[in-house]
Protein backbone atom coordinates (compact mmCIF):
# COMPACT_ATOMS: atom_id res chain seq x y z
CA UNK A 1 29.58 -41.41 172.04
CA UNK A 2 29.20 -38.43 169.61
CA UNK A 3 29.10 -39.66 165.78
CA UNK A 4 29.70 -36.37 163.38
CA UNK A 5 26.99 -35.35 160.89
CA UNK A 6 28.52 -33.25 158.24
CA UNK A 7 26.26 -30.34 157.52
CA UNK A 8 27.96 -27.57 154.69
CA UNK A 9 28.46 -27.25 150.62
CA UNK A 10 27.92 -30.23 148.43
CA UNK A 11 31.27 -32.07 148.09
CA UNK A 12 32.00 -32.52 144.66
CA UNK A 13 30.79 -35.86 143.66
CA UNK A 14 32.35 -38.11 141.00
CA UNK A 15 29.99 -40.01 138.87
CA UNK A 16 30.71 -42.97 136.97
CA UNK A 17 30.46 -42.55 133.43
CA UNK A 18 28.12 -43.79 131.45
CA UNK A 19 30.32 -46.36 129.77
CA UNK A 20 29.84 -49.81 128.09
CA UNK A 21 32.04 -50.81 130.95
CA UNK A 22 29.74 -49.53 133.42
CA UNK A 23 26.48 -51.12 131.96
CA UNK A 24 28.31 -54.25 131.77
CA UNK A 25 29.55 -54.28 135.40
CA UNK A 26 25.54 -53.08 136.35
CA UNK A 27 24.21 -56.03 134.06
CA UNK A 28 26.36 -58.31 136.23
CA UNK A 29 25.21 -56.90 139.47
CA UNK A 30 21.68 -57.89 138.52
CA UNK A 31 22.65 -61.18 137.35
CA UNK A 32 24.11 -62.01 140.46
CA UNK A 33 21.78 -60.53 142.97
CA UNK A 34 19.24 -62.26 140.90
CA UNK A 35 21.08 -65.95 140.18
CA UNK A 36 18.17 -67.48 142.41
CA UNK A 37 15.40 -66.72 140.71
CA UNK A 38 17.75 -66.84 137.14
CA UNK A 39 18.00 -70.63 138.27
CA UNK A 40 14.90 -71.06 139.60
CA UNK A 41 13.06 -69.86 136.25
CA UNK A 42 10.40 -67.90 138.50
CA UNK A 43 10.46 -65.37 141.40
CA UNK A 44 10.67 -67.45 144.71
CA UNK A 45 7.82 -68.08 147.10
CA UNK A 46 7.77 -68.16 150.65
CA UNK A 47 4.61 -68.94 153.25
CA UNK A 48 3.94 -64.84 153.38
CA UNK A 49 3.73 -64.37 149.65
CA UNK A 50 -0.17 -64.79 149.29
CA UNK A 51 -1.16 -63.15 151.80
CA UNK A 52 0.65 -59.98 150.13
CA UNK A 53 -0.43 -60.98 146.66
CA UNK A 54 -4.20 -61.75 147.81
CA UNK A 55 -4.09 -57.40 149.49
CA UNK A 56 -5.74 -56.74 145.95
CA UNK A 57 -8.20 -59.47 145.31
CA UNK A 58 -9.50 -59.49 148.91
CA UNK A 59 -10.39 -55.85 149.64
CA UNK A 60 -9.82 -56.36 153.58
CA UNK A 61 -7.17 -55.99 155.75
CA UNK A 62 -4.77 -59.16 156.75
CA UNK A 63 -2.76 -58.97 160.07
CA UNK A 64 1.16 -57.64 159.09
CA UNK A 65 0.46 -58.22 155.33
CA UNK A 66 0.79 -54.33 153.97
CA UNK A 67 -1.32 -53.16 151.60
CA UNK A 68 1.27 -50.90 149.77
CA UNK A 69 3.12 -53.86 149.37
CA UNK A 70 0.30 -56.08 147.88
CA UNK A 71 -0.53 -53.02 145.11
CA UNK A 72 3.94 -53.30 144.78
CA UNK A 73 2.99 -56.69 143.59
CA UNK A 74 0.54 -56.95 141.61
CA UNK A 75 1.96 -54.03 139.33
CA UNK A 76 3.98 -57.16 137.88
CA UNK A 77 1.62 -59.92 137.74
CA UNK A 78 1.46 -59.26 134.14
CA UNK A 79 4.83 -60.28 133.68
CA UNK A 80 5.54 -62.86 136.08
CA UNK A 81 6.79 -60.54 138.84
CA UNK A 82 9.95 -59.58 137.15
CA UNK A 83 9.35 -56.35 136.98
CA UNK A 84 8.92 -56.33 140.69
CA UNK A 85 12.60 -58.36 141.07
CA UNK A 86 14.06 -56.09 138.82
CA UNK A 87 13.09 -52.76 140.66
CA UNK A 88 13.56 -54.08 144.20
CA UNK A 89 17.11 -55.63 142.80
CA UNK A 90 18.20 -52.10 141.24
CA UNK A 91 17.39 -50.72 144.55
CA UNK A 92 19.34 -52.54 146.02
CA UNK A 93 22.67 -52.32 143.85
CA UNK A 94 21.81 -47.96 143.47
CA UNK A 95 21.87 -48.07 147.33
CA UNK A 96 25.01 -50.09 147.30
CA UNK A 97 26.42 -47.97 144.69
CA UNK A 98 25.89 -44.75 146.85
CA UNK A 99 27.49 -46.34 149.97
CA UNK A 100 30.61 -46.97 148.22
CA UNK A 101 30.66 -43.57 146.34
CA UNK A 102 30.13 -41.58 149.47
CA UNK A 103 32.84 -43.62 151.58
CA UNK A 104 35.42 -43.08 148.30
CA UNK A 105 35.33 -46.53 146.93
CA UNK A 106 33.62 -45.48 143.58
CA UNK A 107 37.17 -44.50 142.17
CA UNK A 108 37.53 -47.79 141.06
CA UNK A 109 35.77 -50.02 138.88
CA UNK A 110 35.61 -53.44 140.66
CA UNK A 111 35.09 -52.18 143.75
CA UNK A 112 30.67 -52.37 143.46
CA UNK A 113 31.09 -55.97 141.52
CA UNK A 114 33.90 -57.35 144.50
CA UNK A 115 30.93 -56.07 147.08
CA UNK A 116 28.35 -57.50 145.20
CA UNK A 117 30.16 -60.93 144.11
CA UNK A 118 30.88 -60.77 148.15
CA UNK A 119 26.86 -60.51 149.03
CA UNK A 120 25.71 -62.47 146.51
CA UNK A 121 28.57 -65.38 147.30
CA UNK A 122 27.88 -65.01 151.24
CA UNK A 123 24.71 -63.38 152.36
CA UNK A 124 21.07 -63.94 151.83
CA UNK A 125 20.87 -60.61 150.00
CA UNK A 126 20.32 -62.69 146.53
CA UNK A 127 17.69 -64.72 147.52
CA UNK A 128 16.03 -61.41 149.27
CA UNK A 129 15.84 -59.99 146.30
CA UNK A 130 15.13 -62.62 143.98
CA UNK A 131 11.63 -63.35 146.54
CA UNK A 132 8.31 -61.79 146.20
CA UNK A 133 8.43 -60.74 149.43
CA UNK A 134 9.32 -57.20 151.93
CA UNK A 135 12.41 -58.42 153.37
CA UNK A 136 14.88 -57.09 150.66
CA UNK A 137 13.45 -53.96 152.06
CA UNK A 138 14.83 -54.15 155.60
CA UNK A 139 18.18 -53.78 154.76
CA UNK A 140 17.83 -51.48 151.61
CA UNK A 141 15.82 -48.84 154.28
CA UNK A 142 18.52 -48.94 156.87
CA UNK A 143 21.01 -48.08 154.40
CA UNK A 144 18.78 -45.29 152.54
CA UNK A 145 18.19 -43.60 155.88
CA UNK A 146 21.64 -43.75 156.50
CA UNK A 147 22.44 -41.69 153.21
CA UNK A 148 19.70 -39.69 154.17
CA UNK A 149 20.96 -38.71 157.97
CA UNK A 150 24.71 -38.70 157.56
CA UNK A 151 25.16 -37.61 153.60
CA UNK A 152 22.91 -35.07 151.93
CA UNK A 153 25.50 -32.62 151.29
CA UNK A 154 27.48 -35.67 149.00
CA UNK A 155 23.91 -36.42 146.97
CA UNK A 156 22.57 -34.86 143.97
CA UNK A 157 19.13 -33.70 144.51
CA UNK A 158 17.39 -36.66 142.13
CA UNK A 159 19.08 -39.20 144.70
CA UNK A 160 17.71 -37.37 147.82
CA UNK A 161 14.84 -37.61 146.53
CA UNK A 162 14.64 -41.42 145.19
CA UNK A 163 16.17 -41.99 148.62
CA UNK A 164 13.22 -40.20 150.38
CA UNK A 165 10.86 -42.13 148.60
CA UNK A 166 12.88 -45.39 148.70
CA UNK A 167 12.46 -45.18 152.57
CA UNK A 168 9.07 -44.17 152.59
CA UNK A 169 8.39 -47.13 150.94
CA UNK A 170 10.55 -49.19 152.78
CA UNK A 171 8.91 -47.91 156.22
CA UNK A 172 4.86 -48.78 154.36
CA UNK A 173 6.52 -52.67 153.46
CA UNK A 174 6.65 -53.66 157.13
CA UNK A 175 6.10 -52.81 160.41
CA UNK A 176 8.82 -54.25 161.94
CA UNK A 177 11.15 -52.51 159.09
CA UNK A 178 9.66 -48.75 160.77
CA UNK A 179 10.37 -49.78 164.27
CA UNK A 180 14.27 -50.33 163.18
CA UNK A 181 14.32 -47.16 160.73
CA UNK A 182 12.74 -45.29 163.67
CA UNK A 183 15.18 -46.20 166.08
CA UNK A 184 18.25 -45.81 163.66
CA UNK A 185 16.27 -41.89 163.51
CA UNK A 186 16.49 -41.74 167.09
CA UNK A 187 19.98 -42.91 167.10
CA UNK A 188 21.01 -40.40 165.16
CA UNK A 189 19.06 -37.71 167.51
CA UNK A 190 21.22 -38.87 170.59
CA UNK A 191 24.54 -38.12 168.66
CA UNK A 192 23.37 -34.50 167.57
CA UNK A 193 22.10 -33.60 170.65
CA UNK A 194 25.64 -33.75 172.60
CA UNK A 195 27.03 -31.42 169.95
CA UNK A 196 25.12 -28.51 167.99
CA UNK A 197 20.98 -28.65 167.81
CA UNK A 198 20.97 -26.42 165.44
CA UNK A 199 22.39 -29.46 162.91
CA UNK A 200 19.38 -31.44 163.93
CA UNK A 201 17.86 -30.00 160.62
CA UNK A 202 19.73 -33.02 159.02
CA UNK A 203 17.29 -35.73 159.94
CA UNK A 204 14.53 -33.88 158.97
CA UNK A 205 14.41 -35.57 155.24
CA UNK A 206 15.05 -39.01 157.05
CA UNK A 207 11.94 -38.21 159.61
CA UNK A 208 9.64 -36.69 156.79
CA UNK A 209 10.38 -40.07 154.73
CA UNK A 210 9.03 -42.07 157.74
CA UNK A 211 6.08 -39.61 158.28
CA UNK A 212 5.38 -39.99 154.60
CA UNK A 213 5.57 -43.86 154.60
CA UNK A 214 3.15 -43.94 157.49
CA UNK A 215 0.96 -41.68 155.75
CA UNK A 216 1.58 -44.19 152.44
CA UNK A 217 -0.08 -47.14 154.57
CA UNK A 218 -2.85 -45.30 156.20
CA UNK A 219 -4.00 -43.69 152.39
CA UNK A 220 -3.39 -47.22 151.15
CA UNK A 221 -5.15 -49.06 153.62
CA UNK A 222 -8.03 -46.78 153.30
CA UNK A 223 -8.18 -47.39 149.66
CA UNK A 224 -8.43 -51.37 149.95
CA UNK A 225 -10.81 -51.33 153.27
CA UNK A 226 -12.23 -47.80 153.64
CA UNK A 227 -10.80 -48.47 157.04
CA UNK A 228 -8.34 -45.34 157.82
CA UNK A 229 -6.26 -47.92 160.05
CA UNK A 230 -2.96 -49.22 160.53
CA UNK A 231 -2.14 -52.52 159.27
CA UNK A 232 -3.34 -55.07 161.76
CA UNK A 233 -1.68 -57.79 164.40
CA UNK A 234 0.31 -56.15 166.59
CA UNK A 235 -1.27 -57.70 169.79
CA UNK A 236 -2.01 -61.01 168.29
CA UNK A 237 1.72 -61.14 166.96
CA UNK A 238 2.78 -60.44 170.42
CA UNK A 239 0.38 -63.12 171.61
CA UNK A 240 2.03 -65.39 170.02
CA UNK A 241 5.45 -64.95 171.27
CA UNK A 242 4.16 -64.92 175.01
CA UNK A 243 2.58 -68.05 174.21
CA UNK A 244 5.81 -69.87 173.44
CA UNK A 245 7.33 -68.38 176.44
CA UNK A 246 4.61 -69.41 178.72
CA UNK A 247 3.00 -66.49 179.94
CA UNK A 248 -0.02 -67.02 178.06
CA UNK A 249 -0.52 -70.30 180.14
CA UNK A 250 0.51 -69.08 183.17
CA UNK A 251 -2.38 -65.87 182.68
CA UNK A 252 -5.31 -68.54 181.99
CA UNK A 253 -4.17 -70.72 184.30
CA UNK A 254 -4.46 -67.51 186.89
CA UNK A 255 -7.60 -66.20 185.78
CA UNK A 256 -10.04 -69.18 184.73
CA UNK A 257 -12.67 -70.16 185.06
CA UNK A 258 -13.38 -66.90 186.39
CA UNK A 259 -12.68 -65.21 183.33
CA UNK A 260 -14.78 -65.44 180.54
CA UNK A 261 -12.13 -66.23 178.64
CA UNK A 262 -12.93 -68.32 175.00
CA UNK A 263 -9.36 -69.64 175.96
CA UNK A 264 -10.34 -70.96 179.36
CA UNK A 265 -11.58 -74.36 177.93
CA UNK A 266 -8.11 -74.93 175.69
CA UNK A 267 -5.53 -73.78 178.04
CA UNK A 268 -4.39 -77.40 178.21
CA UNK A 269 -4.22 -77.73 174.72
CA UNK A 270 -2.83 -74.31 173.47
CA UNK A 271 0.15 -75.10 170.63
CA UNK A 272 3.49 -74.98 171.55
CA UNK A 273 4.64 -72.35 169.25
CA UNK A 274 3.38 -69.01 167.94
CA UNK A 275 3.51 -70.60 164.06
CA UNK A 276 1.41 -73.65 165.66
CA UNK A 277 -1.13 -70.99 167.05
CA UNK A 278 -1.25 -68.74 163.71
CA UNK A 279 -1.25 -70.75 160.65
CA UNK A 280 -1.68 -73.98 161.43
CA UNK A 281 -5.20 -74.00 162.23
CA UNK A 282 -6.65 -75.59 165.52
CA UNK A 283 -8.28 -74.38 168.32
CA UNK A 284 -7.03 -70.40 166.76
CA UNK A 285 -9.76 -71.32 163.61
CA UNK A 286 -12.44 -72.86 165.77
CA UNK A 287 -12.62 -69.39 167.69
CA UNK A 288 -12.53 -67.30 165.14
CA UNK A 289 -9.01 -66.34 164.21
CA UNK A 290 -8.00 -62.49 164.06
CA UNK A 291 -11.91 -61.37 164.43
CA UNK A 292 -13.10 -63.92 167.35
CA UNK A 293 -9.59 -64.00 169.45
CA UNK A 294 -8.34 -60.72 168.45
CA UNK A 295 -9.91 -59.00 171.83
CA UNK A 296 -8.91 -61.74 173.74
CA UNK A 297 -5.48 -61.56 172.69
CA UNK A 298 -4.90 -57.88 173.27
CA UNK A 299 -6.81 -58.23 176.80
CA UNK A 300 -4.09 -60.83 177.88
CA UNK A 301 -0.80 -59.18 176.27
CA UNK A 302 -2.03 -55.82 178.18
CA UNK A 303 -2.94 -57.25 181.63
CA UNK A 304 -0.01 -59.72 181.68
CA UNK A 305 2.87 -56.79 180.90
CA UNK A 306 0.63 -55.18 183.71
CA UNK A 307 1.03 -58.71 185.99
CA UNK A 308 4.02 -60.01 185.41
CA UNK A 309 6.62 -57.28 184.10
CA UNK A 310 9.90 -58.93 185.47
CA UNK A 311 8.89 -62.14 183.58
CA UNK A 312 7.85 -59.91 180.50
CA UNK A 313 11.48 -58.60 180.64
CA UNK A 314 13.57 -61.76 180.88
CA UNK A 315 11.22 -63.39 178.45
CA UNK A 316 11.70 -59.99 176.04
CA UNK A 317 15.69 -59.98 176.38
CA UNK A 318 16.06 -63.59 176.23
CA UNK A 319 14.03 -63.80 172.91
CA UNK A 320 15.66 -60.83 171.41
CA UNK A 321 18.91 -62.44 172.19
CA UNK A 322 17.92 -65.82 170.47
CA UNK A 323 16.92 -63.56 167.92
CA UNK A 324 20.78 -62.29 167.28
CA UNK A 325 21.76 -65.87 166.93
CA UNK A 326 19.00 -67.14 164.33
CA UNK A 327 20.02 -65.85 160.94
CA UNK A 328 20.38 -68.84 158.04
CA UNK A 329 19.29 -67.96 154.75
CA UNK A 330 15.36 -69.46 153.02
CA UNK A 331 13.46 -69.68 156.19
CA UNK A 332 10.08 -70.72 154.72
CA UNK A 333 11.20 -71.19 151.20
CA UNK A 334 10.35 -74.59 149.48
CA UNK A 335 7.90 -76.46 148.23
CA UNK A 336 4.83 -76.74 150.95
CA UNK A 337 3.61 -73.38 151.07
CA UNK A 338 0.42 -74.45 150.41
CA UNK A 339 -1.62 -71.23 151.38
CA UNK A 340 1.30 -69.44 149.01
CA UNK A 341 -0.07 -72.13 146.50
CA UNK A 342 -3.85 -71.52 147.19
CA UNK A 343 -3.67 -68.04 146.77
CA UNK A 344 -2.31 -67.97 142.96
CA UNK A 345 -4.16 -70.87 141.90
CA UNK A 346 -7.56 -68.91 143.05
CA UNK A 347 -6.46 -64.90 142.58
CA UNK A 348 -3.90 -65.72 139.71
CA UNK A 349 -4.25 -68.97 137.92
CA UNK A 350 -2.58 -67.36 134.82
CA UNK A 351 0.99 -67.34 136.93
CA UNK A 352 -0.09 -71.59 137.97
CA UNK A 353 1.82 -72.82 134.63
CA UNK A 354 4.97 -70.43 135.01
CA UNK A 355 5.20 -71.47 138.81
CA UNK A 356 4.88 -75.08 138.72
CA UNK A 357 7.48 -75.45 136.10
CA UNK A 358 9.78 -73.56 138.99
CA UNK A 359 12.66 -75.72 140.58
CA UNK A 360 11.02 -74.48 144.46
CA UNK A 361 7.93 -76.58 143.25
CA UNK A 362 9.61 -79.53 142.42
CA UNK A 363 11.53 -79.64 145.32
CA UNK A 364 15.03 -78.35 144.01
CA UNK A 365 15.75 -75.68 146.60
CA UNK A 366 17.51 -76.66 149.59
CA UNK A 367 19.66 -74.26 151.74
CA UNK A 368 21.45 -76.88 154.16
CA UNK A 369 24.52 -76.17 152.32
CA UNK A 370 24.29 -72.61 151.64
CA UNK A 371 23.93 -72.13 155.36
CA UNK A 372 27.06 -73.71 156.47
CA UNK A 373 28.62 -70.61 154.36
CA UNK A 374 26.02 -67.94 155.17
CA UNK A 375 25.66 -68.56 159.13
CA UNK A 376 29.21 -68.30 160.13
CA UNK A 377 29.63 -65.18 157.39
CA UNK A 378 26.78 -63.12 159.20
CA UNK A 379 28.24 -64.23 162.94
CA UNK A 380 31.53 -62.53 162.06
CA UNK A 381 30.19 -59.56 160.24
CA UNK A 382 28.19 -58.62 163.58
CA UNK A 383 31.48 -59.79 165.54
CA UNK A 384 33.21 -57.52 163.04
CA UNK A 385 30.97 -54.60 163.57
CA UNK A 386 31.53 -54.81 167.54
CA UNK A 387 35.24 -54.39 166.67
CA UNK A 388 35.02 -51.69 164.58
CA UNK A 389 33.03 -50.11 167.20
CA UNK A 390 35.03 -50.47 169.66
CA UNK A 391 38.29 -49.37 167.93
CA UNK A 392 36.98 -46.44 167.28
CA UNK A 393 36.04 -46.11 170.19
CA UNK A 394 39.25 -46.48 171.83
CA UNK A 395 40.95 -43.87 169.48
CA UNK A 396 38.09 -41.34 169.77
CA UNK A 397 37.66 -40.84 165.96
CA UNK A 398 34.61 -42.21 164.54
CA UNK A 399 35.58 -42.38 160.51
CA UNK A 400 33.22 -43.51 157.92
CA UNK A 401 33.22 -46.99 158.41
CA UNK A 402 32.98 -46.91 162.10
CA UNK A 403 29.99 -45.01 161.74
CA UNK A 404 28.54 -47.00 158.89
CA UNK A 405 29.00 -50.17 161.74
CA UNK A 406 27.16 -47.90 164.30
CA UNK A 407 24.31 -47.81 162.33
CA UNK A 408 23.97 -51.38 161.49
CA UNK A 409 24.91 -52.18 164.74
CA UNK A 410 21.92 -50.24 166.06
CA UNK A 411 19.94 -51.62 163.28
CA UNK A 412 20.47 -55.17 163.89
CA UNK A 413 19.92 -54.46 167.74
CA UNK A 414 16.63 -52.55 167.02
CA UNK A 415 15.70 -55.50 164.73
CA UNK A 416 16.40 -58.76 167.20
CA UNK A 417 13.65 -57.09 169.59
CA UNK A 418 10.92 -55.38 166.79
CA UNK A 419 11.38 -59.20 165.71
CA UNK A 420 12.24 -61.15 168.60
CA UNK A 421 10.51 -59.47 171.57
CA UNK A 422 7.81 -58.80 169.95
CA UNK A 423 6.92 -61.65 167.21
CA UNK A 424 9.23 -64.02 168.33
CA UNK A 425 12.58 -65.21 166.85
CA UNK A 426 12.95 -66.58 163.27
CA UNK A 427 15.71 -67.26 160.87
CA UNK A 428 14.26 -64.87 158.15
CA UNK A 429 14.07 -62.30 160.62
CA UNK A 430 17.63 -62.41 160.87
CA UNK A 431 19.01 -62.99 157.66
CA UNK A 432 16.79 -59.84 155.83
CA UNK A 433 19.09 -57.49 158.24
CA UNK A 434 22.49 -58.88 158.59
CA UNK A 435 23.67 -58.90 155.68
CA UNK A 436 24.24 -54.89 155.61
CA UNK A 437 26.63 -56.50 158.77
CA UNK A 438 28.54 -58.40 155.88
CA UNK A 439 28.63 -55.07 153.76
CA UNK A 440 29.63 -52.81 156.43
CA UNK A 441 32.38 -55.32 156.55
CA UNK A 442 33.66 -55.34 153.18
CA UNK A 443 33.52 -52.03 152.82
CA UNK A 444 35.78 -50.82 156.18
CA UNK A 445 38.12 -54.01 154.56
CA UNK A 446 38.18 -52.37 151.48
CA UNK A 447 38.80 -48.53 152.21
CA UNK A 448 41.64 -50.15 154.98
CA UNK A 449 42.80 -51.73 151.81
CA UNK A 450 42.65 -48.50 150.06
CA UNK A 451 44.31 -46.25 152.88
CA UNK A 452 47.28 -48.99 152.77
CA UNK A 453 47.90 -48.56 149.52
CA UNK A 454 47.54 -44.86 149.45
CA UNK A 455 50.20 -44.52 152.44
CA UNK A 456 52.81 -47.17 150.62
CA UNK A 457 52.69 -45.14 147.41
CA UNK A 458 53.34 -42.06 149.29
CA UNK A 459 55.69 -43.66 151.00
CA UNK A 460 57.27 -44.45 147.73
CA UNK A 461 57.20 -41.51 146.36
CA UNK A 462 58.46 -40.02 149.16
CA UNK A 463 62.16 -42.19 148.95
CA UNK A 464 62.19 -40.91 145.53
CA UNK A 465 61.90 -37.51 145.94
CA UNK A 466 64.80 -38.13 148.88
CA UNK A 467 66.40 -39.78 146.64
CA UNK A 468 66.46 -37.58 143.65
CA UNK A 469 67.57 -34.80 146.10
CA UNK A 470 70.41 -36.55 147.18
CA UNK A 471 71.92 -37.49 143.64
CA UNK A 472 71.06 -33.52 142.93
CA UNK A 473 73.10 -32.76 146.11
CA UNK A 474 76.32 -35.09 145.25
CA UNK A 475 76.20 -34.74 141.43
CA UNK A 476 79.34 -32.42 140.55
CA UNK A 477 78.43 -29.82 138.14
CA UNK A 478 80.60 -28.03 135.36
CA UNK A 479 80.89 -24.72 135.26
């Protein structure tokens, strides 16, 4: 499969003018991506809020809470976060905005507002960005690359460089959001290479925006710990998810007593679950959390990949694959996130007022509902990205939107086993990619929509022209 990467002059790009009409139709963009926390009368919360918020209070470093995102944070503290909604939300919509101009939808005006009404009506993209927390960032990065790889001669310079930085800062918000932007890089290596390697100079500004967000974390991380290190967890994360597979039990119950092992003594009464294990304290607290198990945990990931690689496989593919199916909107968003809770009332007690009075605290926000729209919406956008794919294809011509749906494709792929494999599955990790799925959609629909109209009008115009010629051709004329 060979995806084309147009590489020459800067196509002329048409800018929407600076109208009232235009600010109106942005204004509404923001009020709809932002209706949640509109309604909710403060940013929502979920269970990993405070341990990004606490990044600045704590001076340490906290297993896959960034640091860059933490400082992100408390920039807006001052203000109750909006600040932070409002810049992560007009990231969002600029991104958006690009997408359509670059794939010709910008010639009209409703065409961003239909796409947003669409997200905001169907997706978890409002609540992502109406939530103190990375996710909005997934989807925003995959798209920014994209612009990035496949675009650069249709941007202005100002918006390749925003977009550098946007996905520089995208790559320091998570580390599960690099592992997807760098395989959507690589992706985009195996279509060049097939063609002309001298065009591989395209992905350079997408691979020099990763290299600079990994720089970001490291410089950041310094700063807060003095500790030049990446952001921790990685083997304790993956401990968790071979814990709910088994394999954890199946190690100890191969190696103790012999072992010394801290776990030897508890391998009866390990949790169930990787969430059970984490945050829930237990038998993870009595030893010592991240600082007494953390050698442990990396001793058994290593040496079981080493023992049992055919079970780490199937128990690797078949997570990933749950992962696919678990996207529903406001995993971890109510109204017992009690660490969430403990970390404001001790870092931030200023915010404890403006927070209480907020519908999540008293119970108001429930997504039972909202998921009986959102789940089937983000089943058929991925079902709908397949078929893209595979028209294309069929007909050997990859257009824009078939290779818009290649890259969230890959994305969503790269995402079910950075999340899946390796953490083990969860709604949110779902829902914070797929609904560039739903977008991908309603774009292709839209541009089909636009093509069909374009051909009927020729079409029309066509008959007339016939037509005229005709009455030319049997209209007597006096001399």
């Amino acid at each position: 499969m060979m995806i084309d990467i147009t590489i020459g002059k800067p196509a002329r790009r048409t800018l929407p003018a600076l109208s009232a009409a235009h600010l109106t139709l942005t204004a509404a963009c923001f009020v709809l991506l932002l209706a949640p926390a509109l309604w909710n009368g403060y940013p929502l919360l979920q269970y990993d809020t405070g341990g990004y918020l606490a990044r600045w209070y704590e001076g340490y470093l906290v297993p896959s809470r960034s640091t860059a995102f933490g400082l992100f944070l408390h920039l807006g503290e001052g203000l109750h976060f909006w600040p932070n909604l409002f810049l992560q939300t007009g990231c969002a919509i600029w991104v958006i905005s690009l997408v359509l101009r670059v794939t010709a939808l910008v010639a009209r005006p409703w065409h961003r507002i239909a796409i947003v009404t669409w997200l905001s009506l169907v997706t978890a993209l409002p609540f992502l960005a109406s939530a103190l927390l990375t996710d909005i960032f997934a989807g925003v990065g995959v798209l920014a690359l994209y612009l990035l790889i496949y675009h650069q001669p249709d941007l202005g310079r100002s918006e390749r460089i925003g977009l550098f930085f946007l996905t520089a800062f995208a790559t320091v918000s998570h580390s599960a959001t690099l592992a997807v932007l760098v395989v959507v890089l690589g992706f985009a290596v195996l279509c060049l290479l097939p063609s002309d390697r001298r065009r591989m100079a395209v992905l350079l500004p997408g691979g020099g925006a990763l290299a600079a967000g990994a720089a970001m974390l490291l410089a950041a991380n310094f700063a807060f710990s003095g500790q030049l290190a990446w952001t921790p967890g990685g083997f304790g994360i993956a401990f968790g998810r071979m814990l709910q597979d088994g394999i954890v039990k199946r190690y100890l119950d191969d190696h103790c007593p012999n072992a010394r092992l801290k776990l030897c003594p508890y391998r009866d009464k390990l949790p169930a679950t990787a969430d059970e294990l984490l945050w829930s304290g237990g038998v993870f607290n009595e030893l010592g959390r991240f600082d007494g198990l953390g050698e442990e945990m990396r001793l058994i990931v290593l040496n079981s990949f080493q023992e049992y690689p055919l079970l780490q496989f199937e128990t690797a593919l078949s997570a990933s694959a749950r992962q696919l199916g678990q996207v529903a909107s406001g995993y971890g968003m109510h109204d017992q996130i009690e660490h969430t809770y403990g970390i404001i009332r001790h870092f931030i007690s200023k915010e404890v007022p403006a927070m209480q009075r907020a519908r999540q605290q008293r119970g108001a926000l429930k997504f039972d509902l909202i998921n009986r729209i959102h789940v089937p919406i983000a089943f058929g956008s991925m079902l709908f990205m397949l078929g893209l794919l595979v028209r294309a294809t069929m007909s050997g011509r990859f257009d824009e939107p078939a290779r818009l749906a290649a890259t969230v494709t890959v994305a969503i792929l790269a995402n079910a086993f950075a999340c899946g494999a390796l953490s083990g599955p969860h709604d949110r990790y779902g829902a914070r990619m797929v609904w560039i799925a739903a977008f991908a959609a309603a774009v292709a629909t839209l541009r089909a929509m636009e093509n069909m109209l374009n051909e009927r009008k020729k079409r029309r115009l066509a008959a007339g022209y016939a037509f005229s010629i005709r009455g030319d051709h049997g209209t007597r004329r006096d001399p």
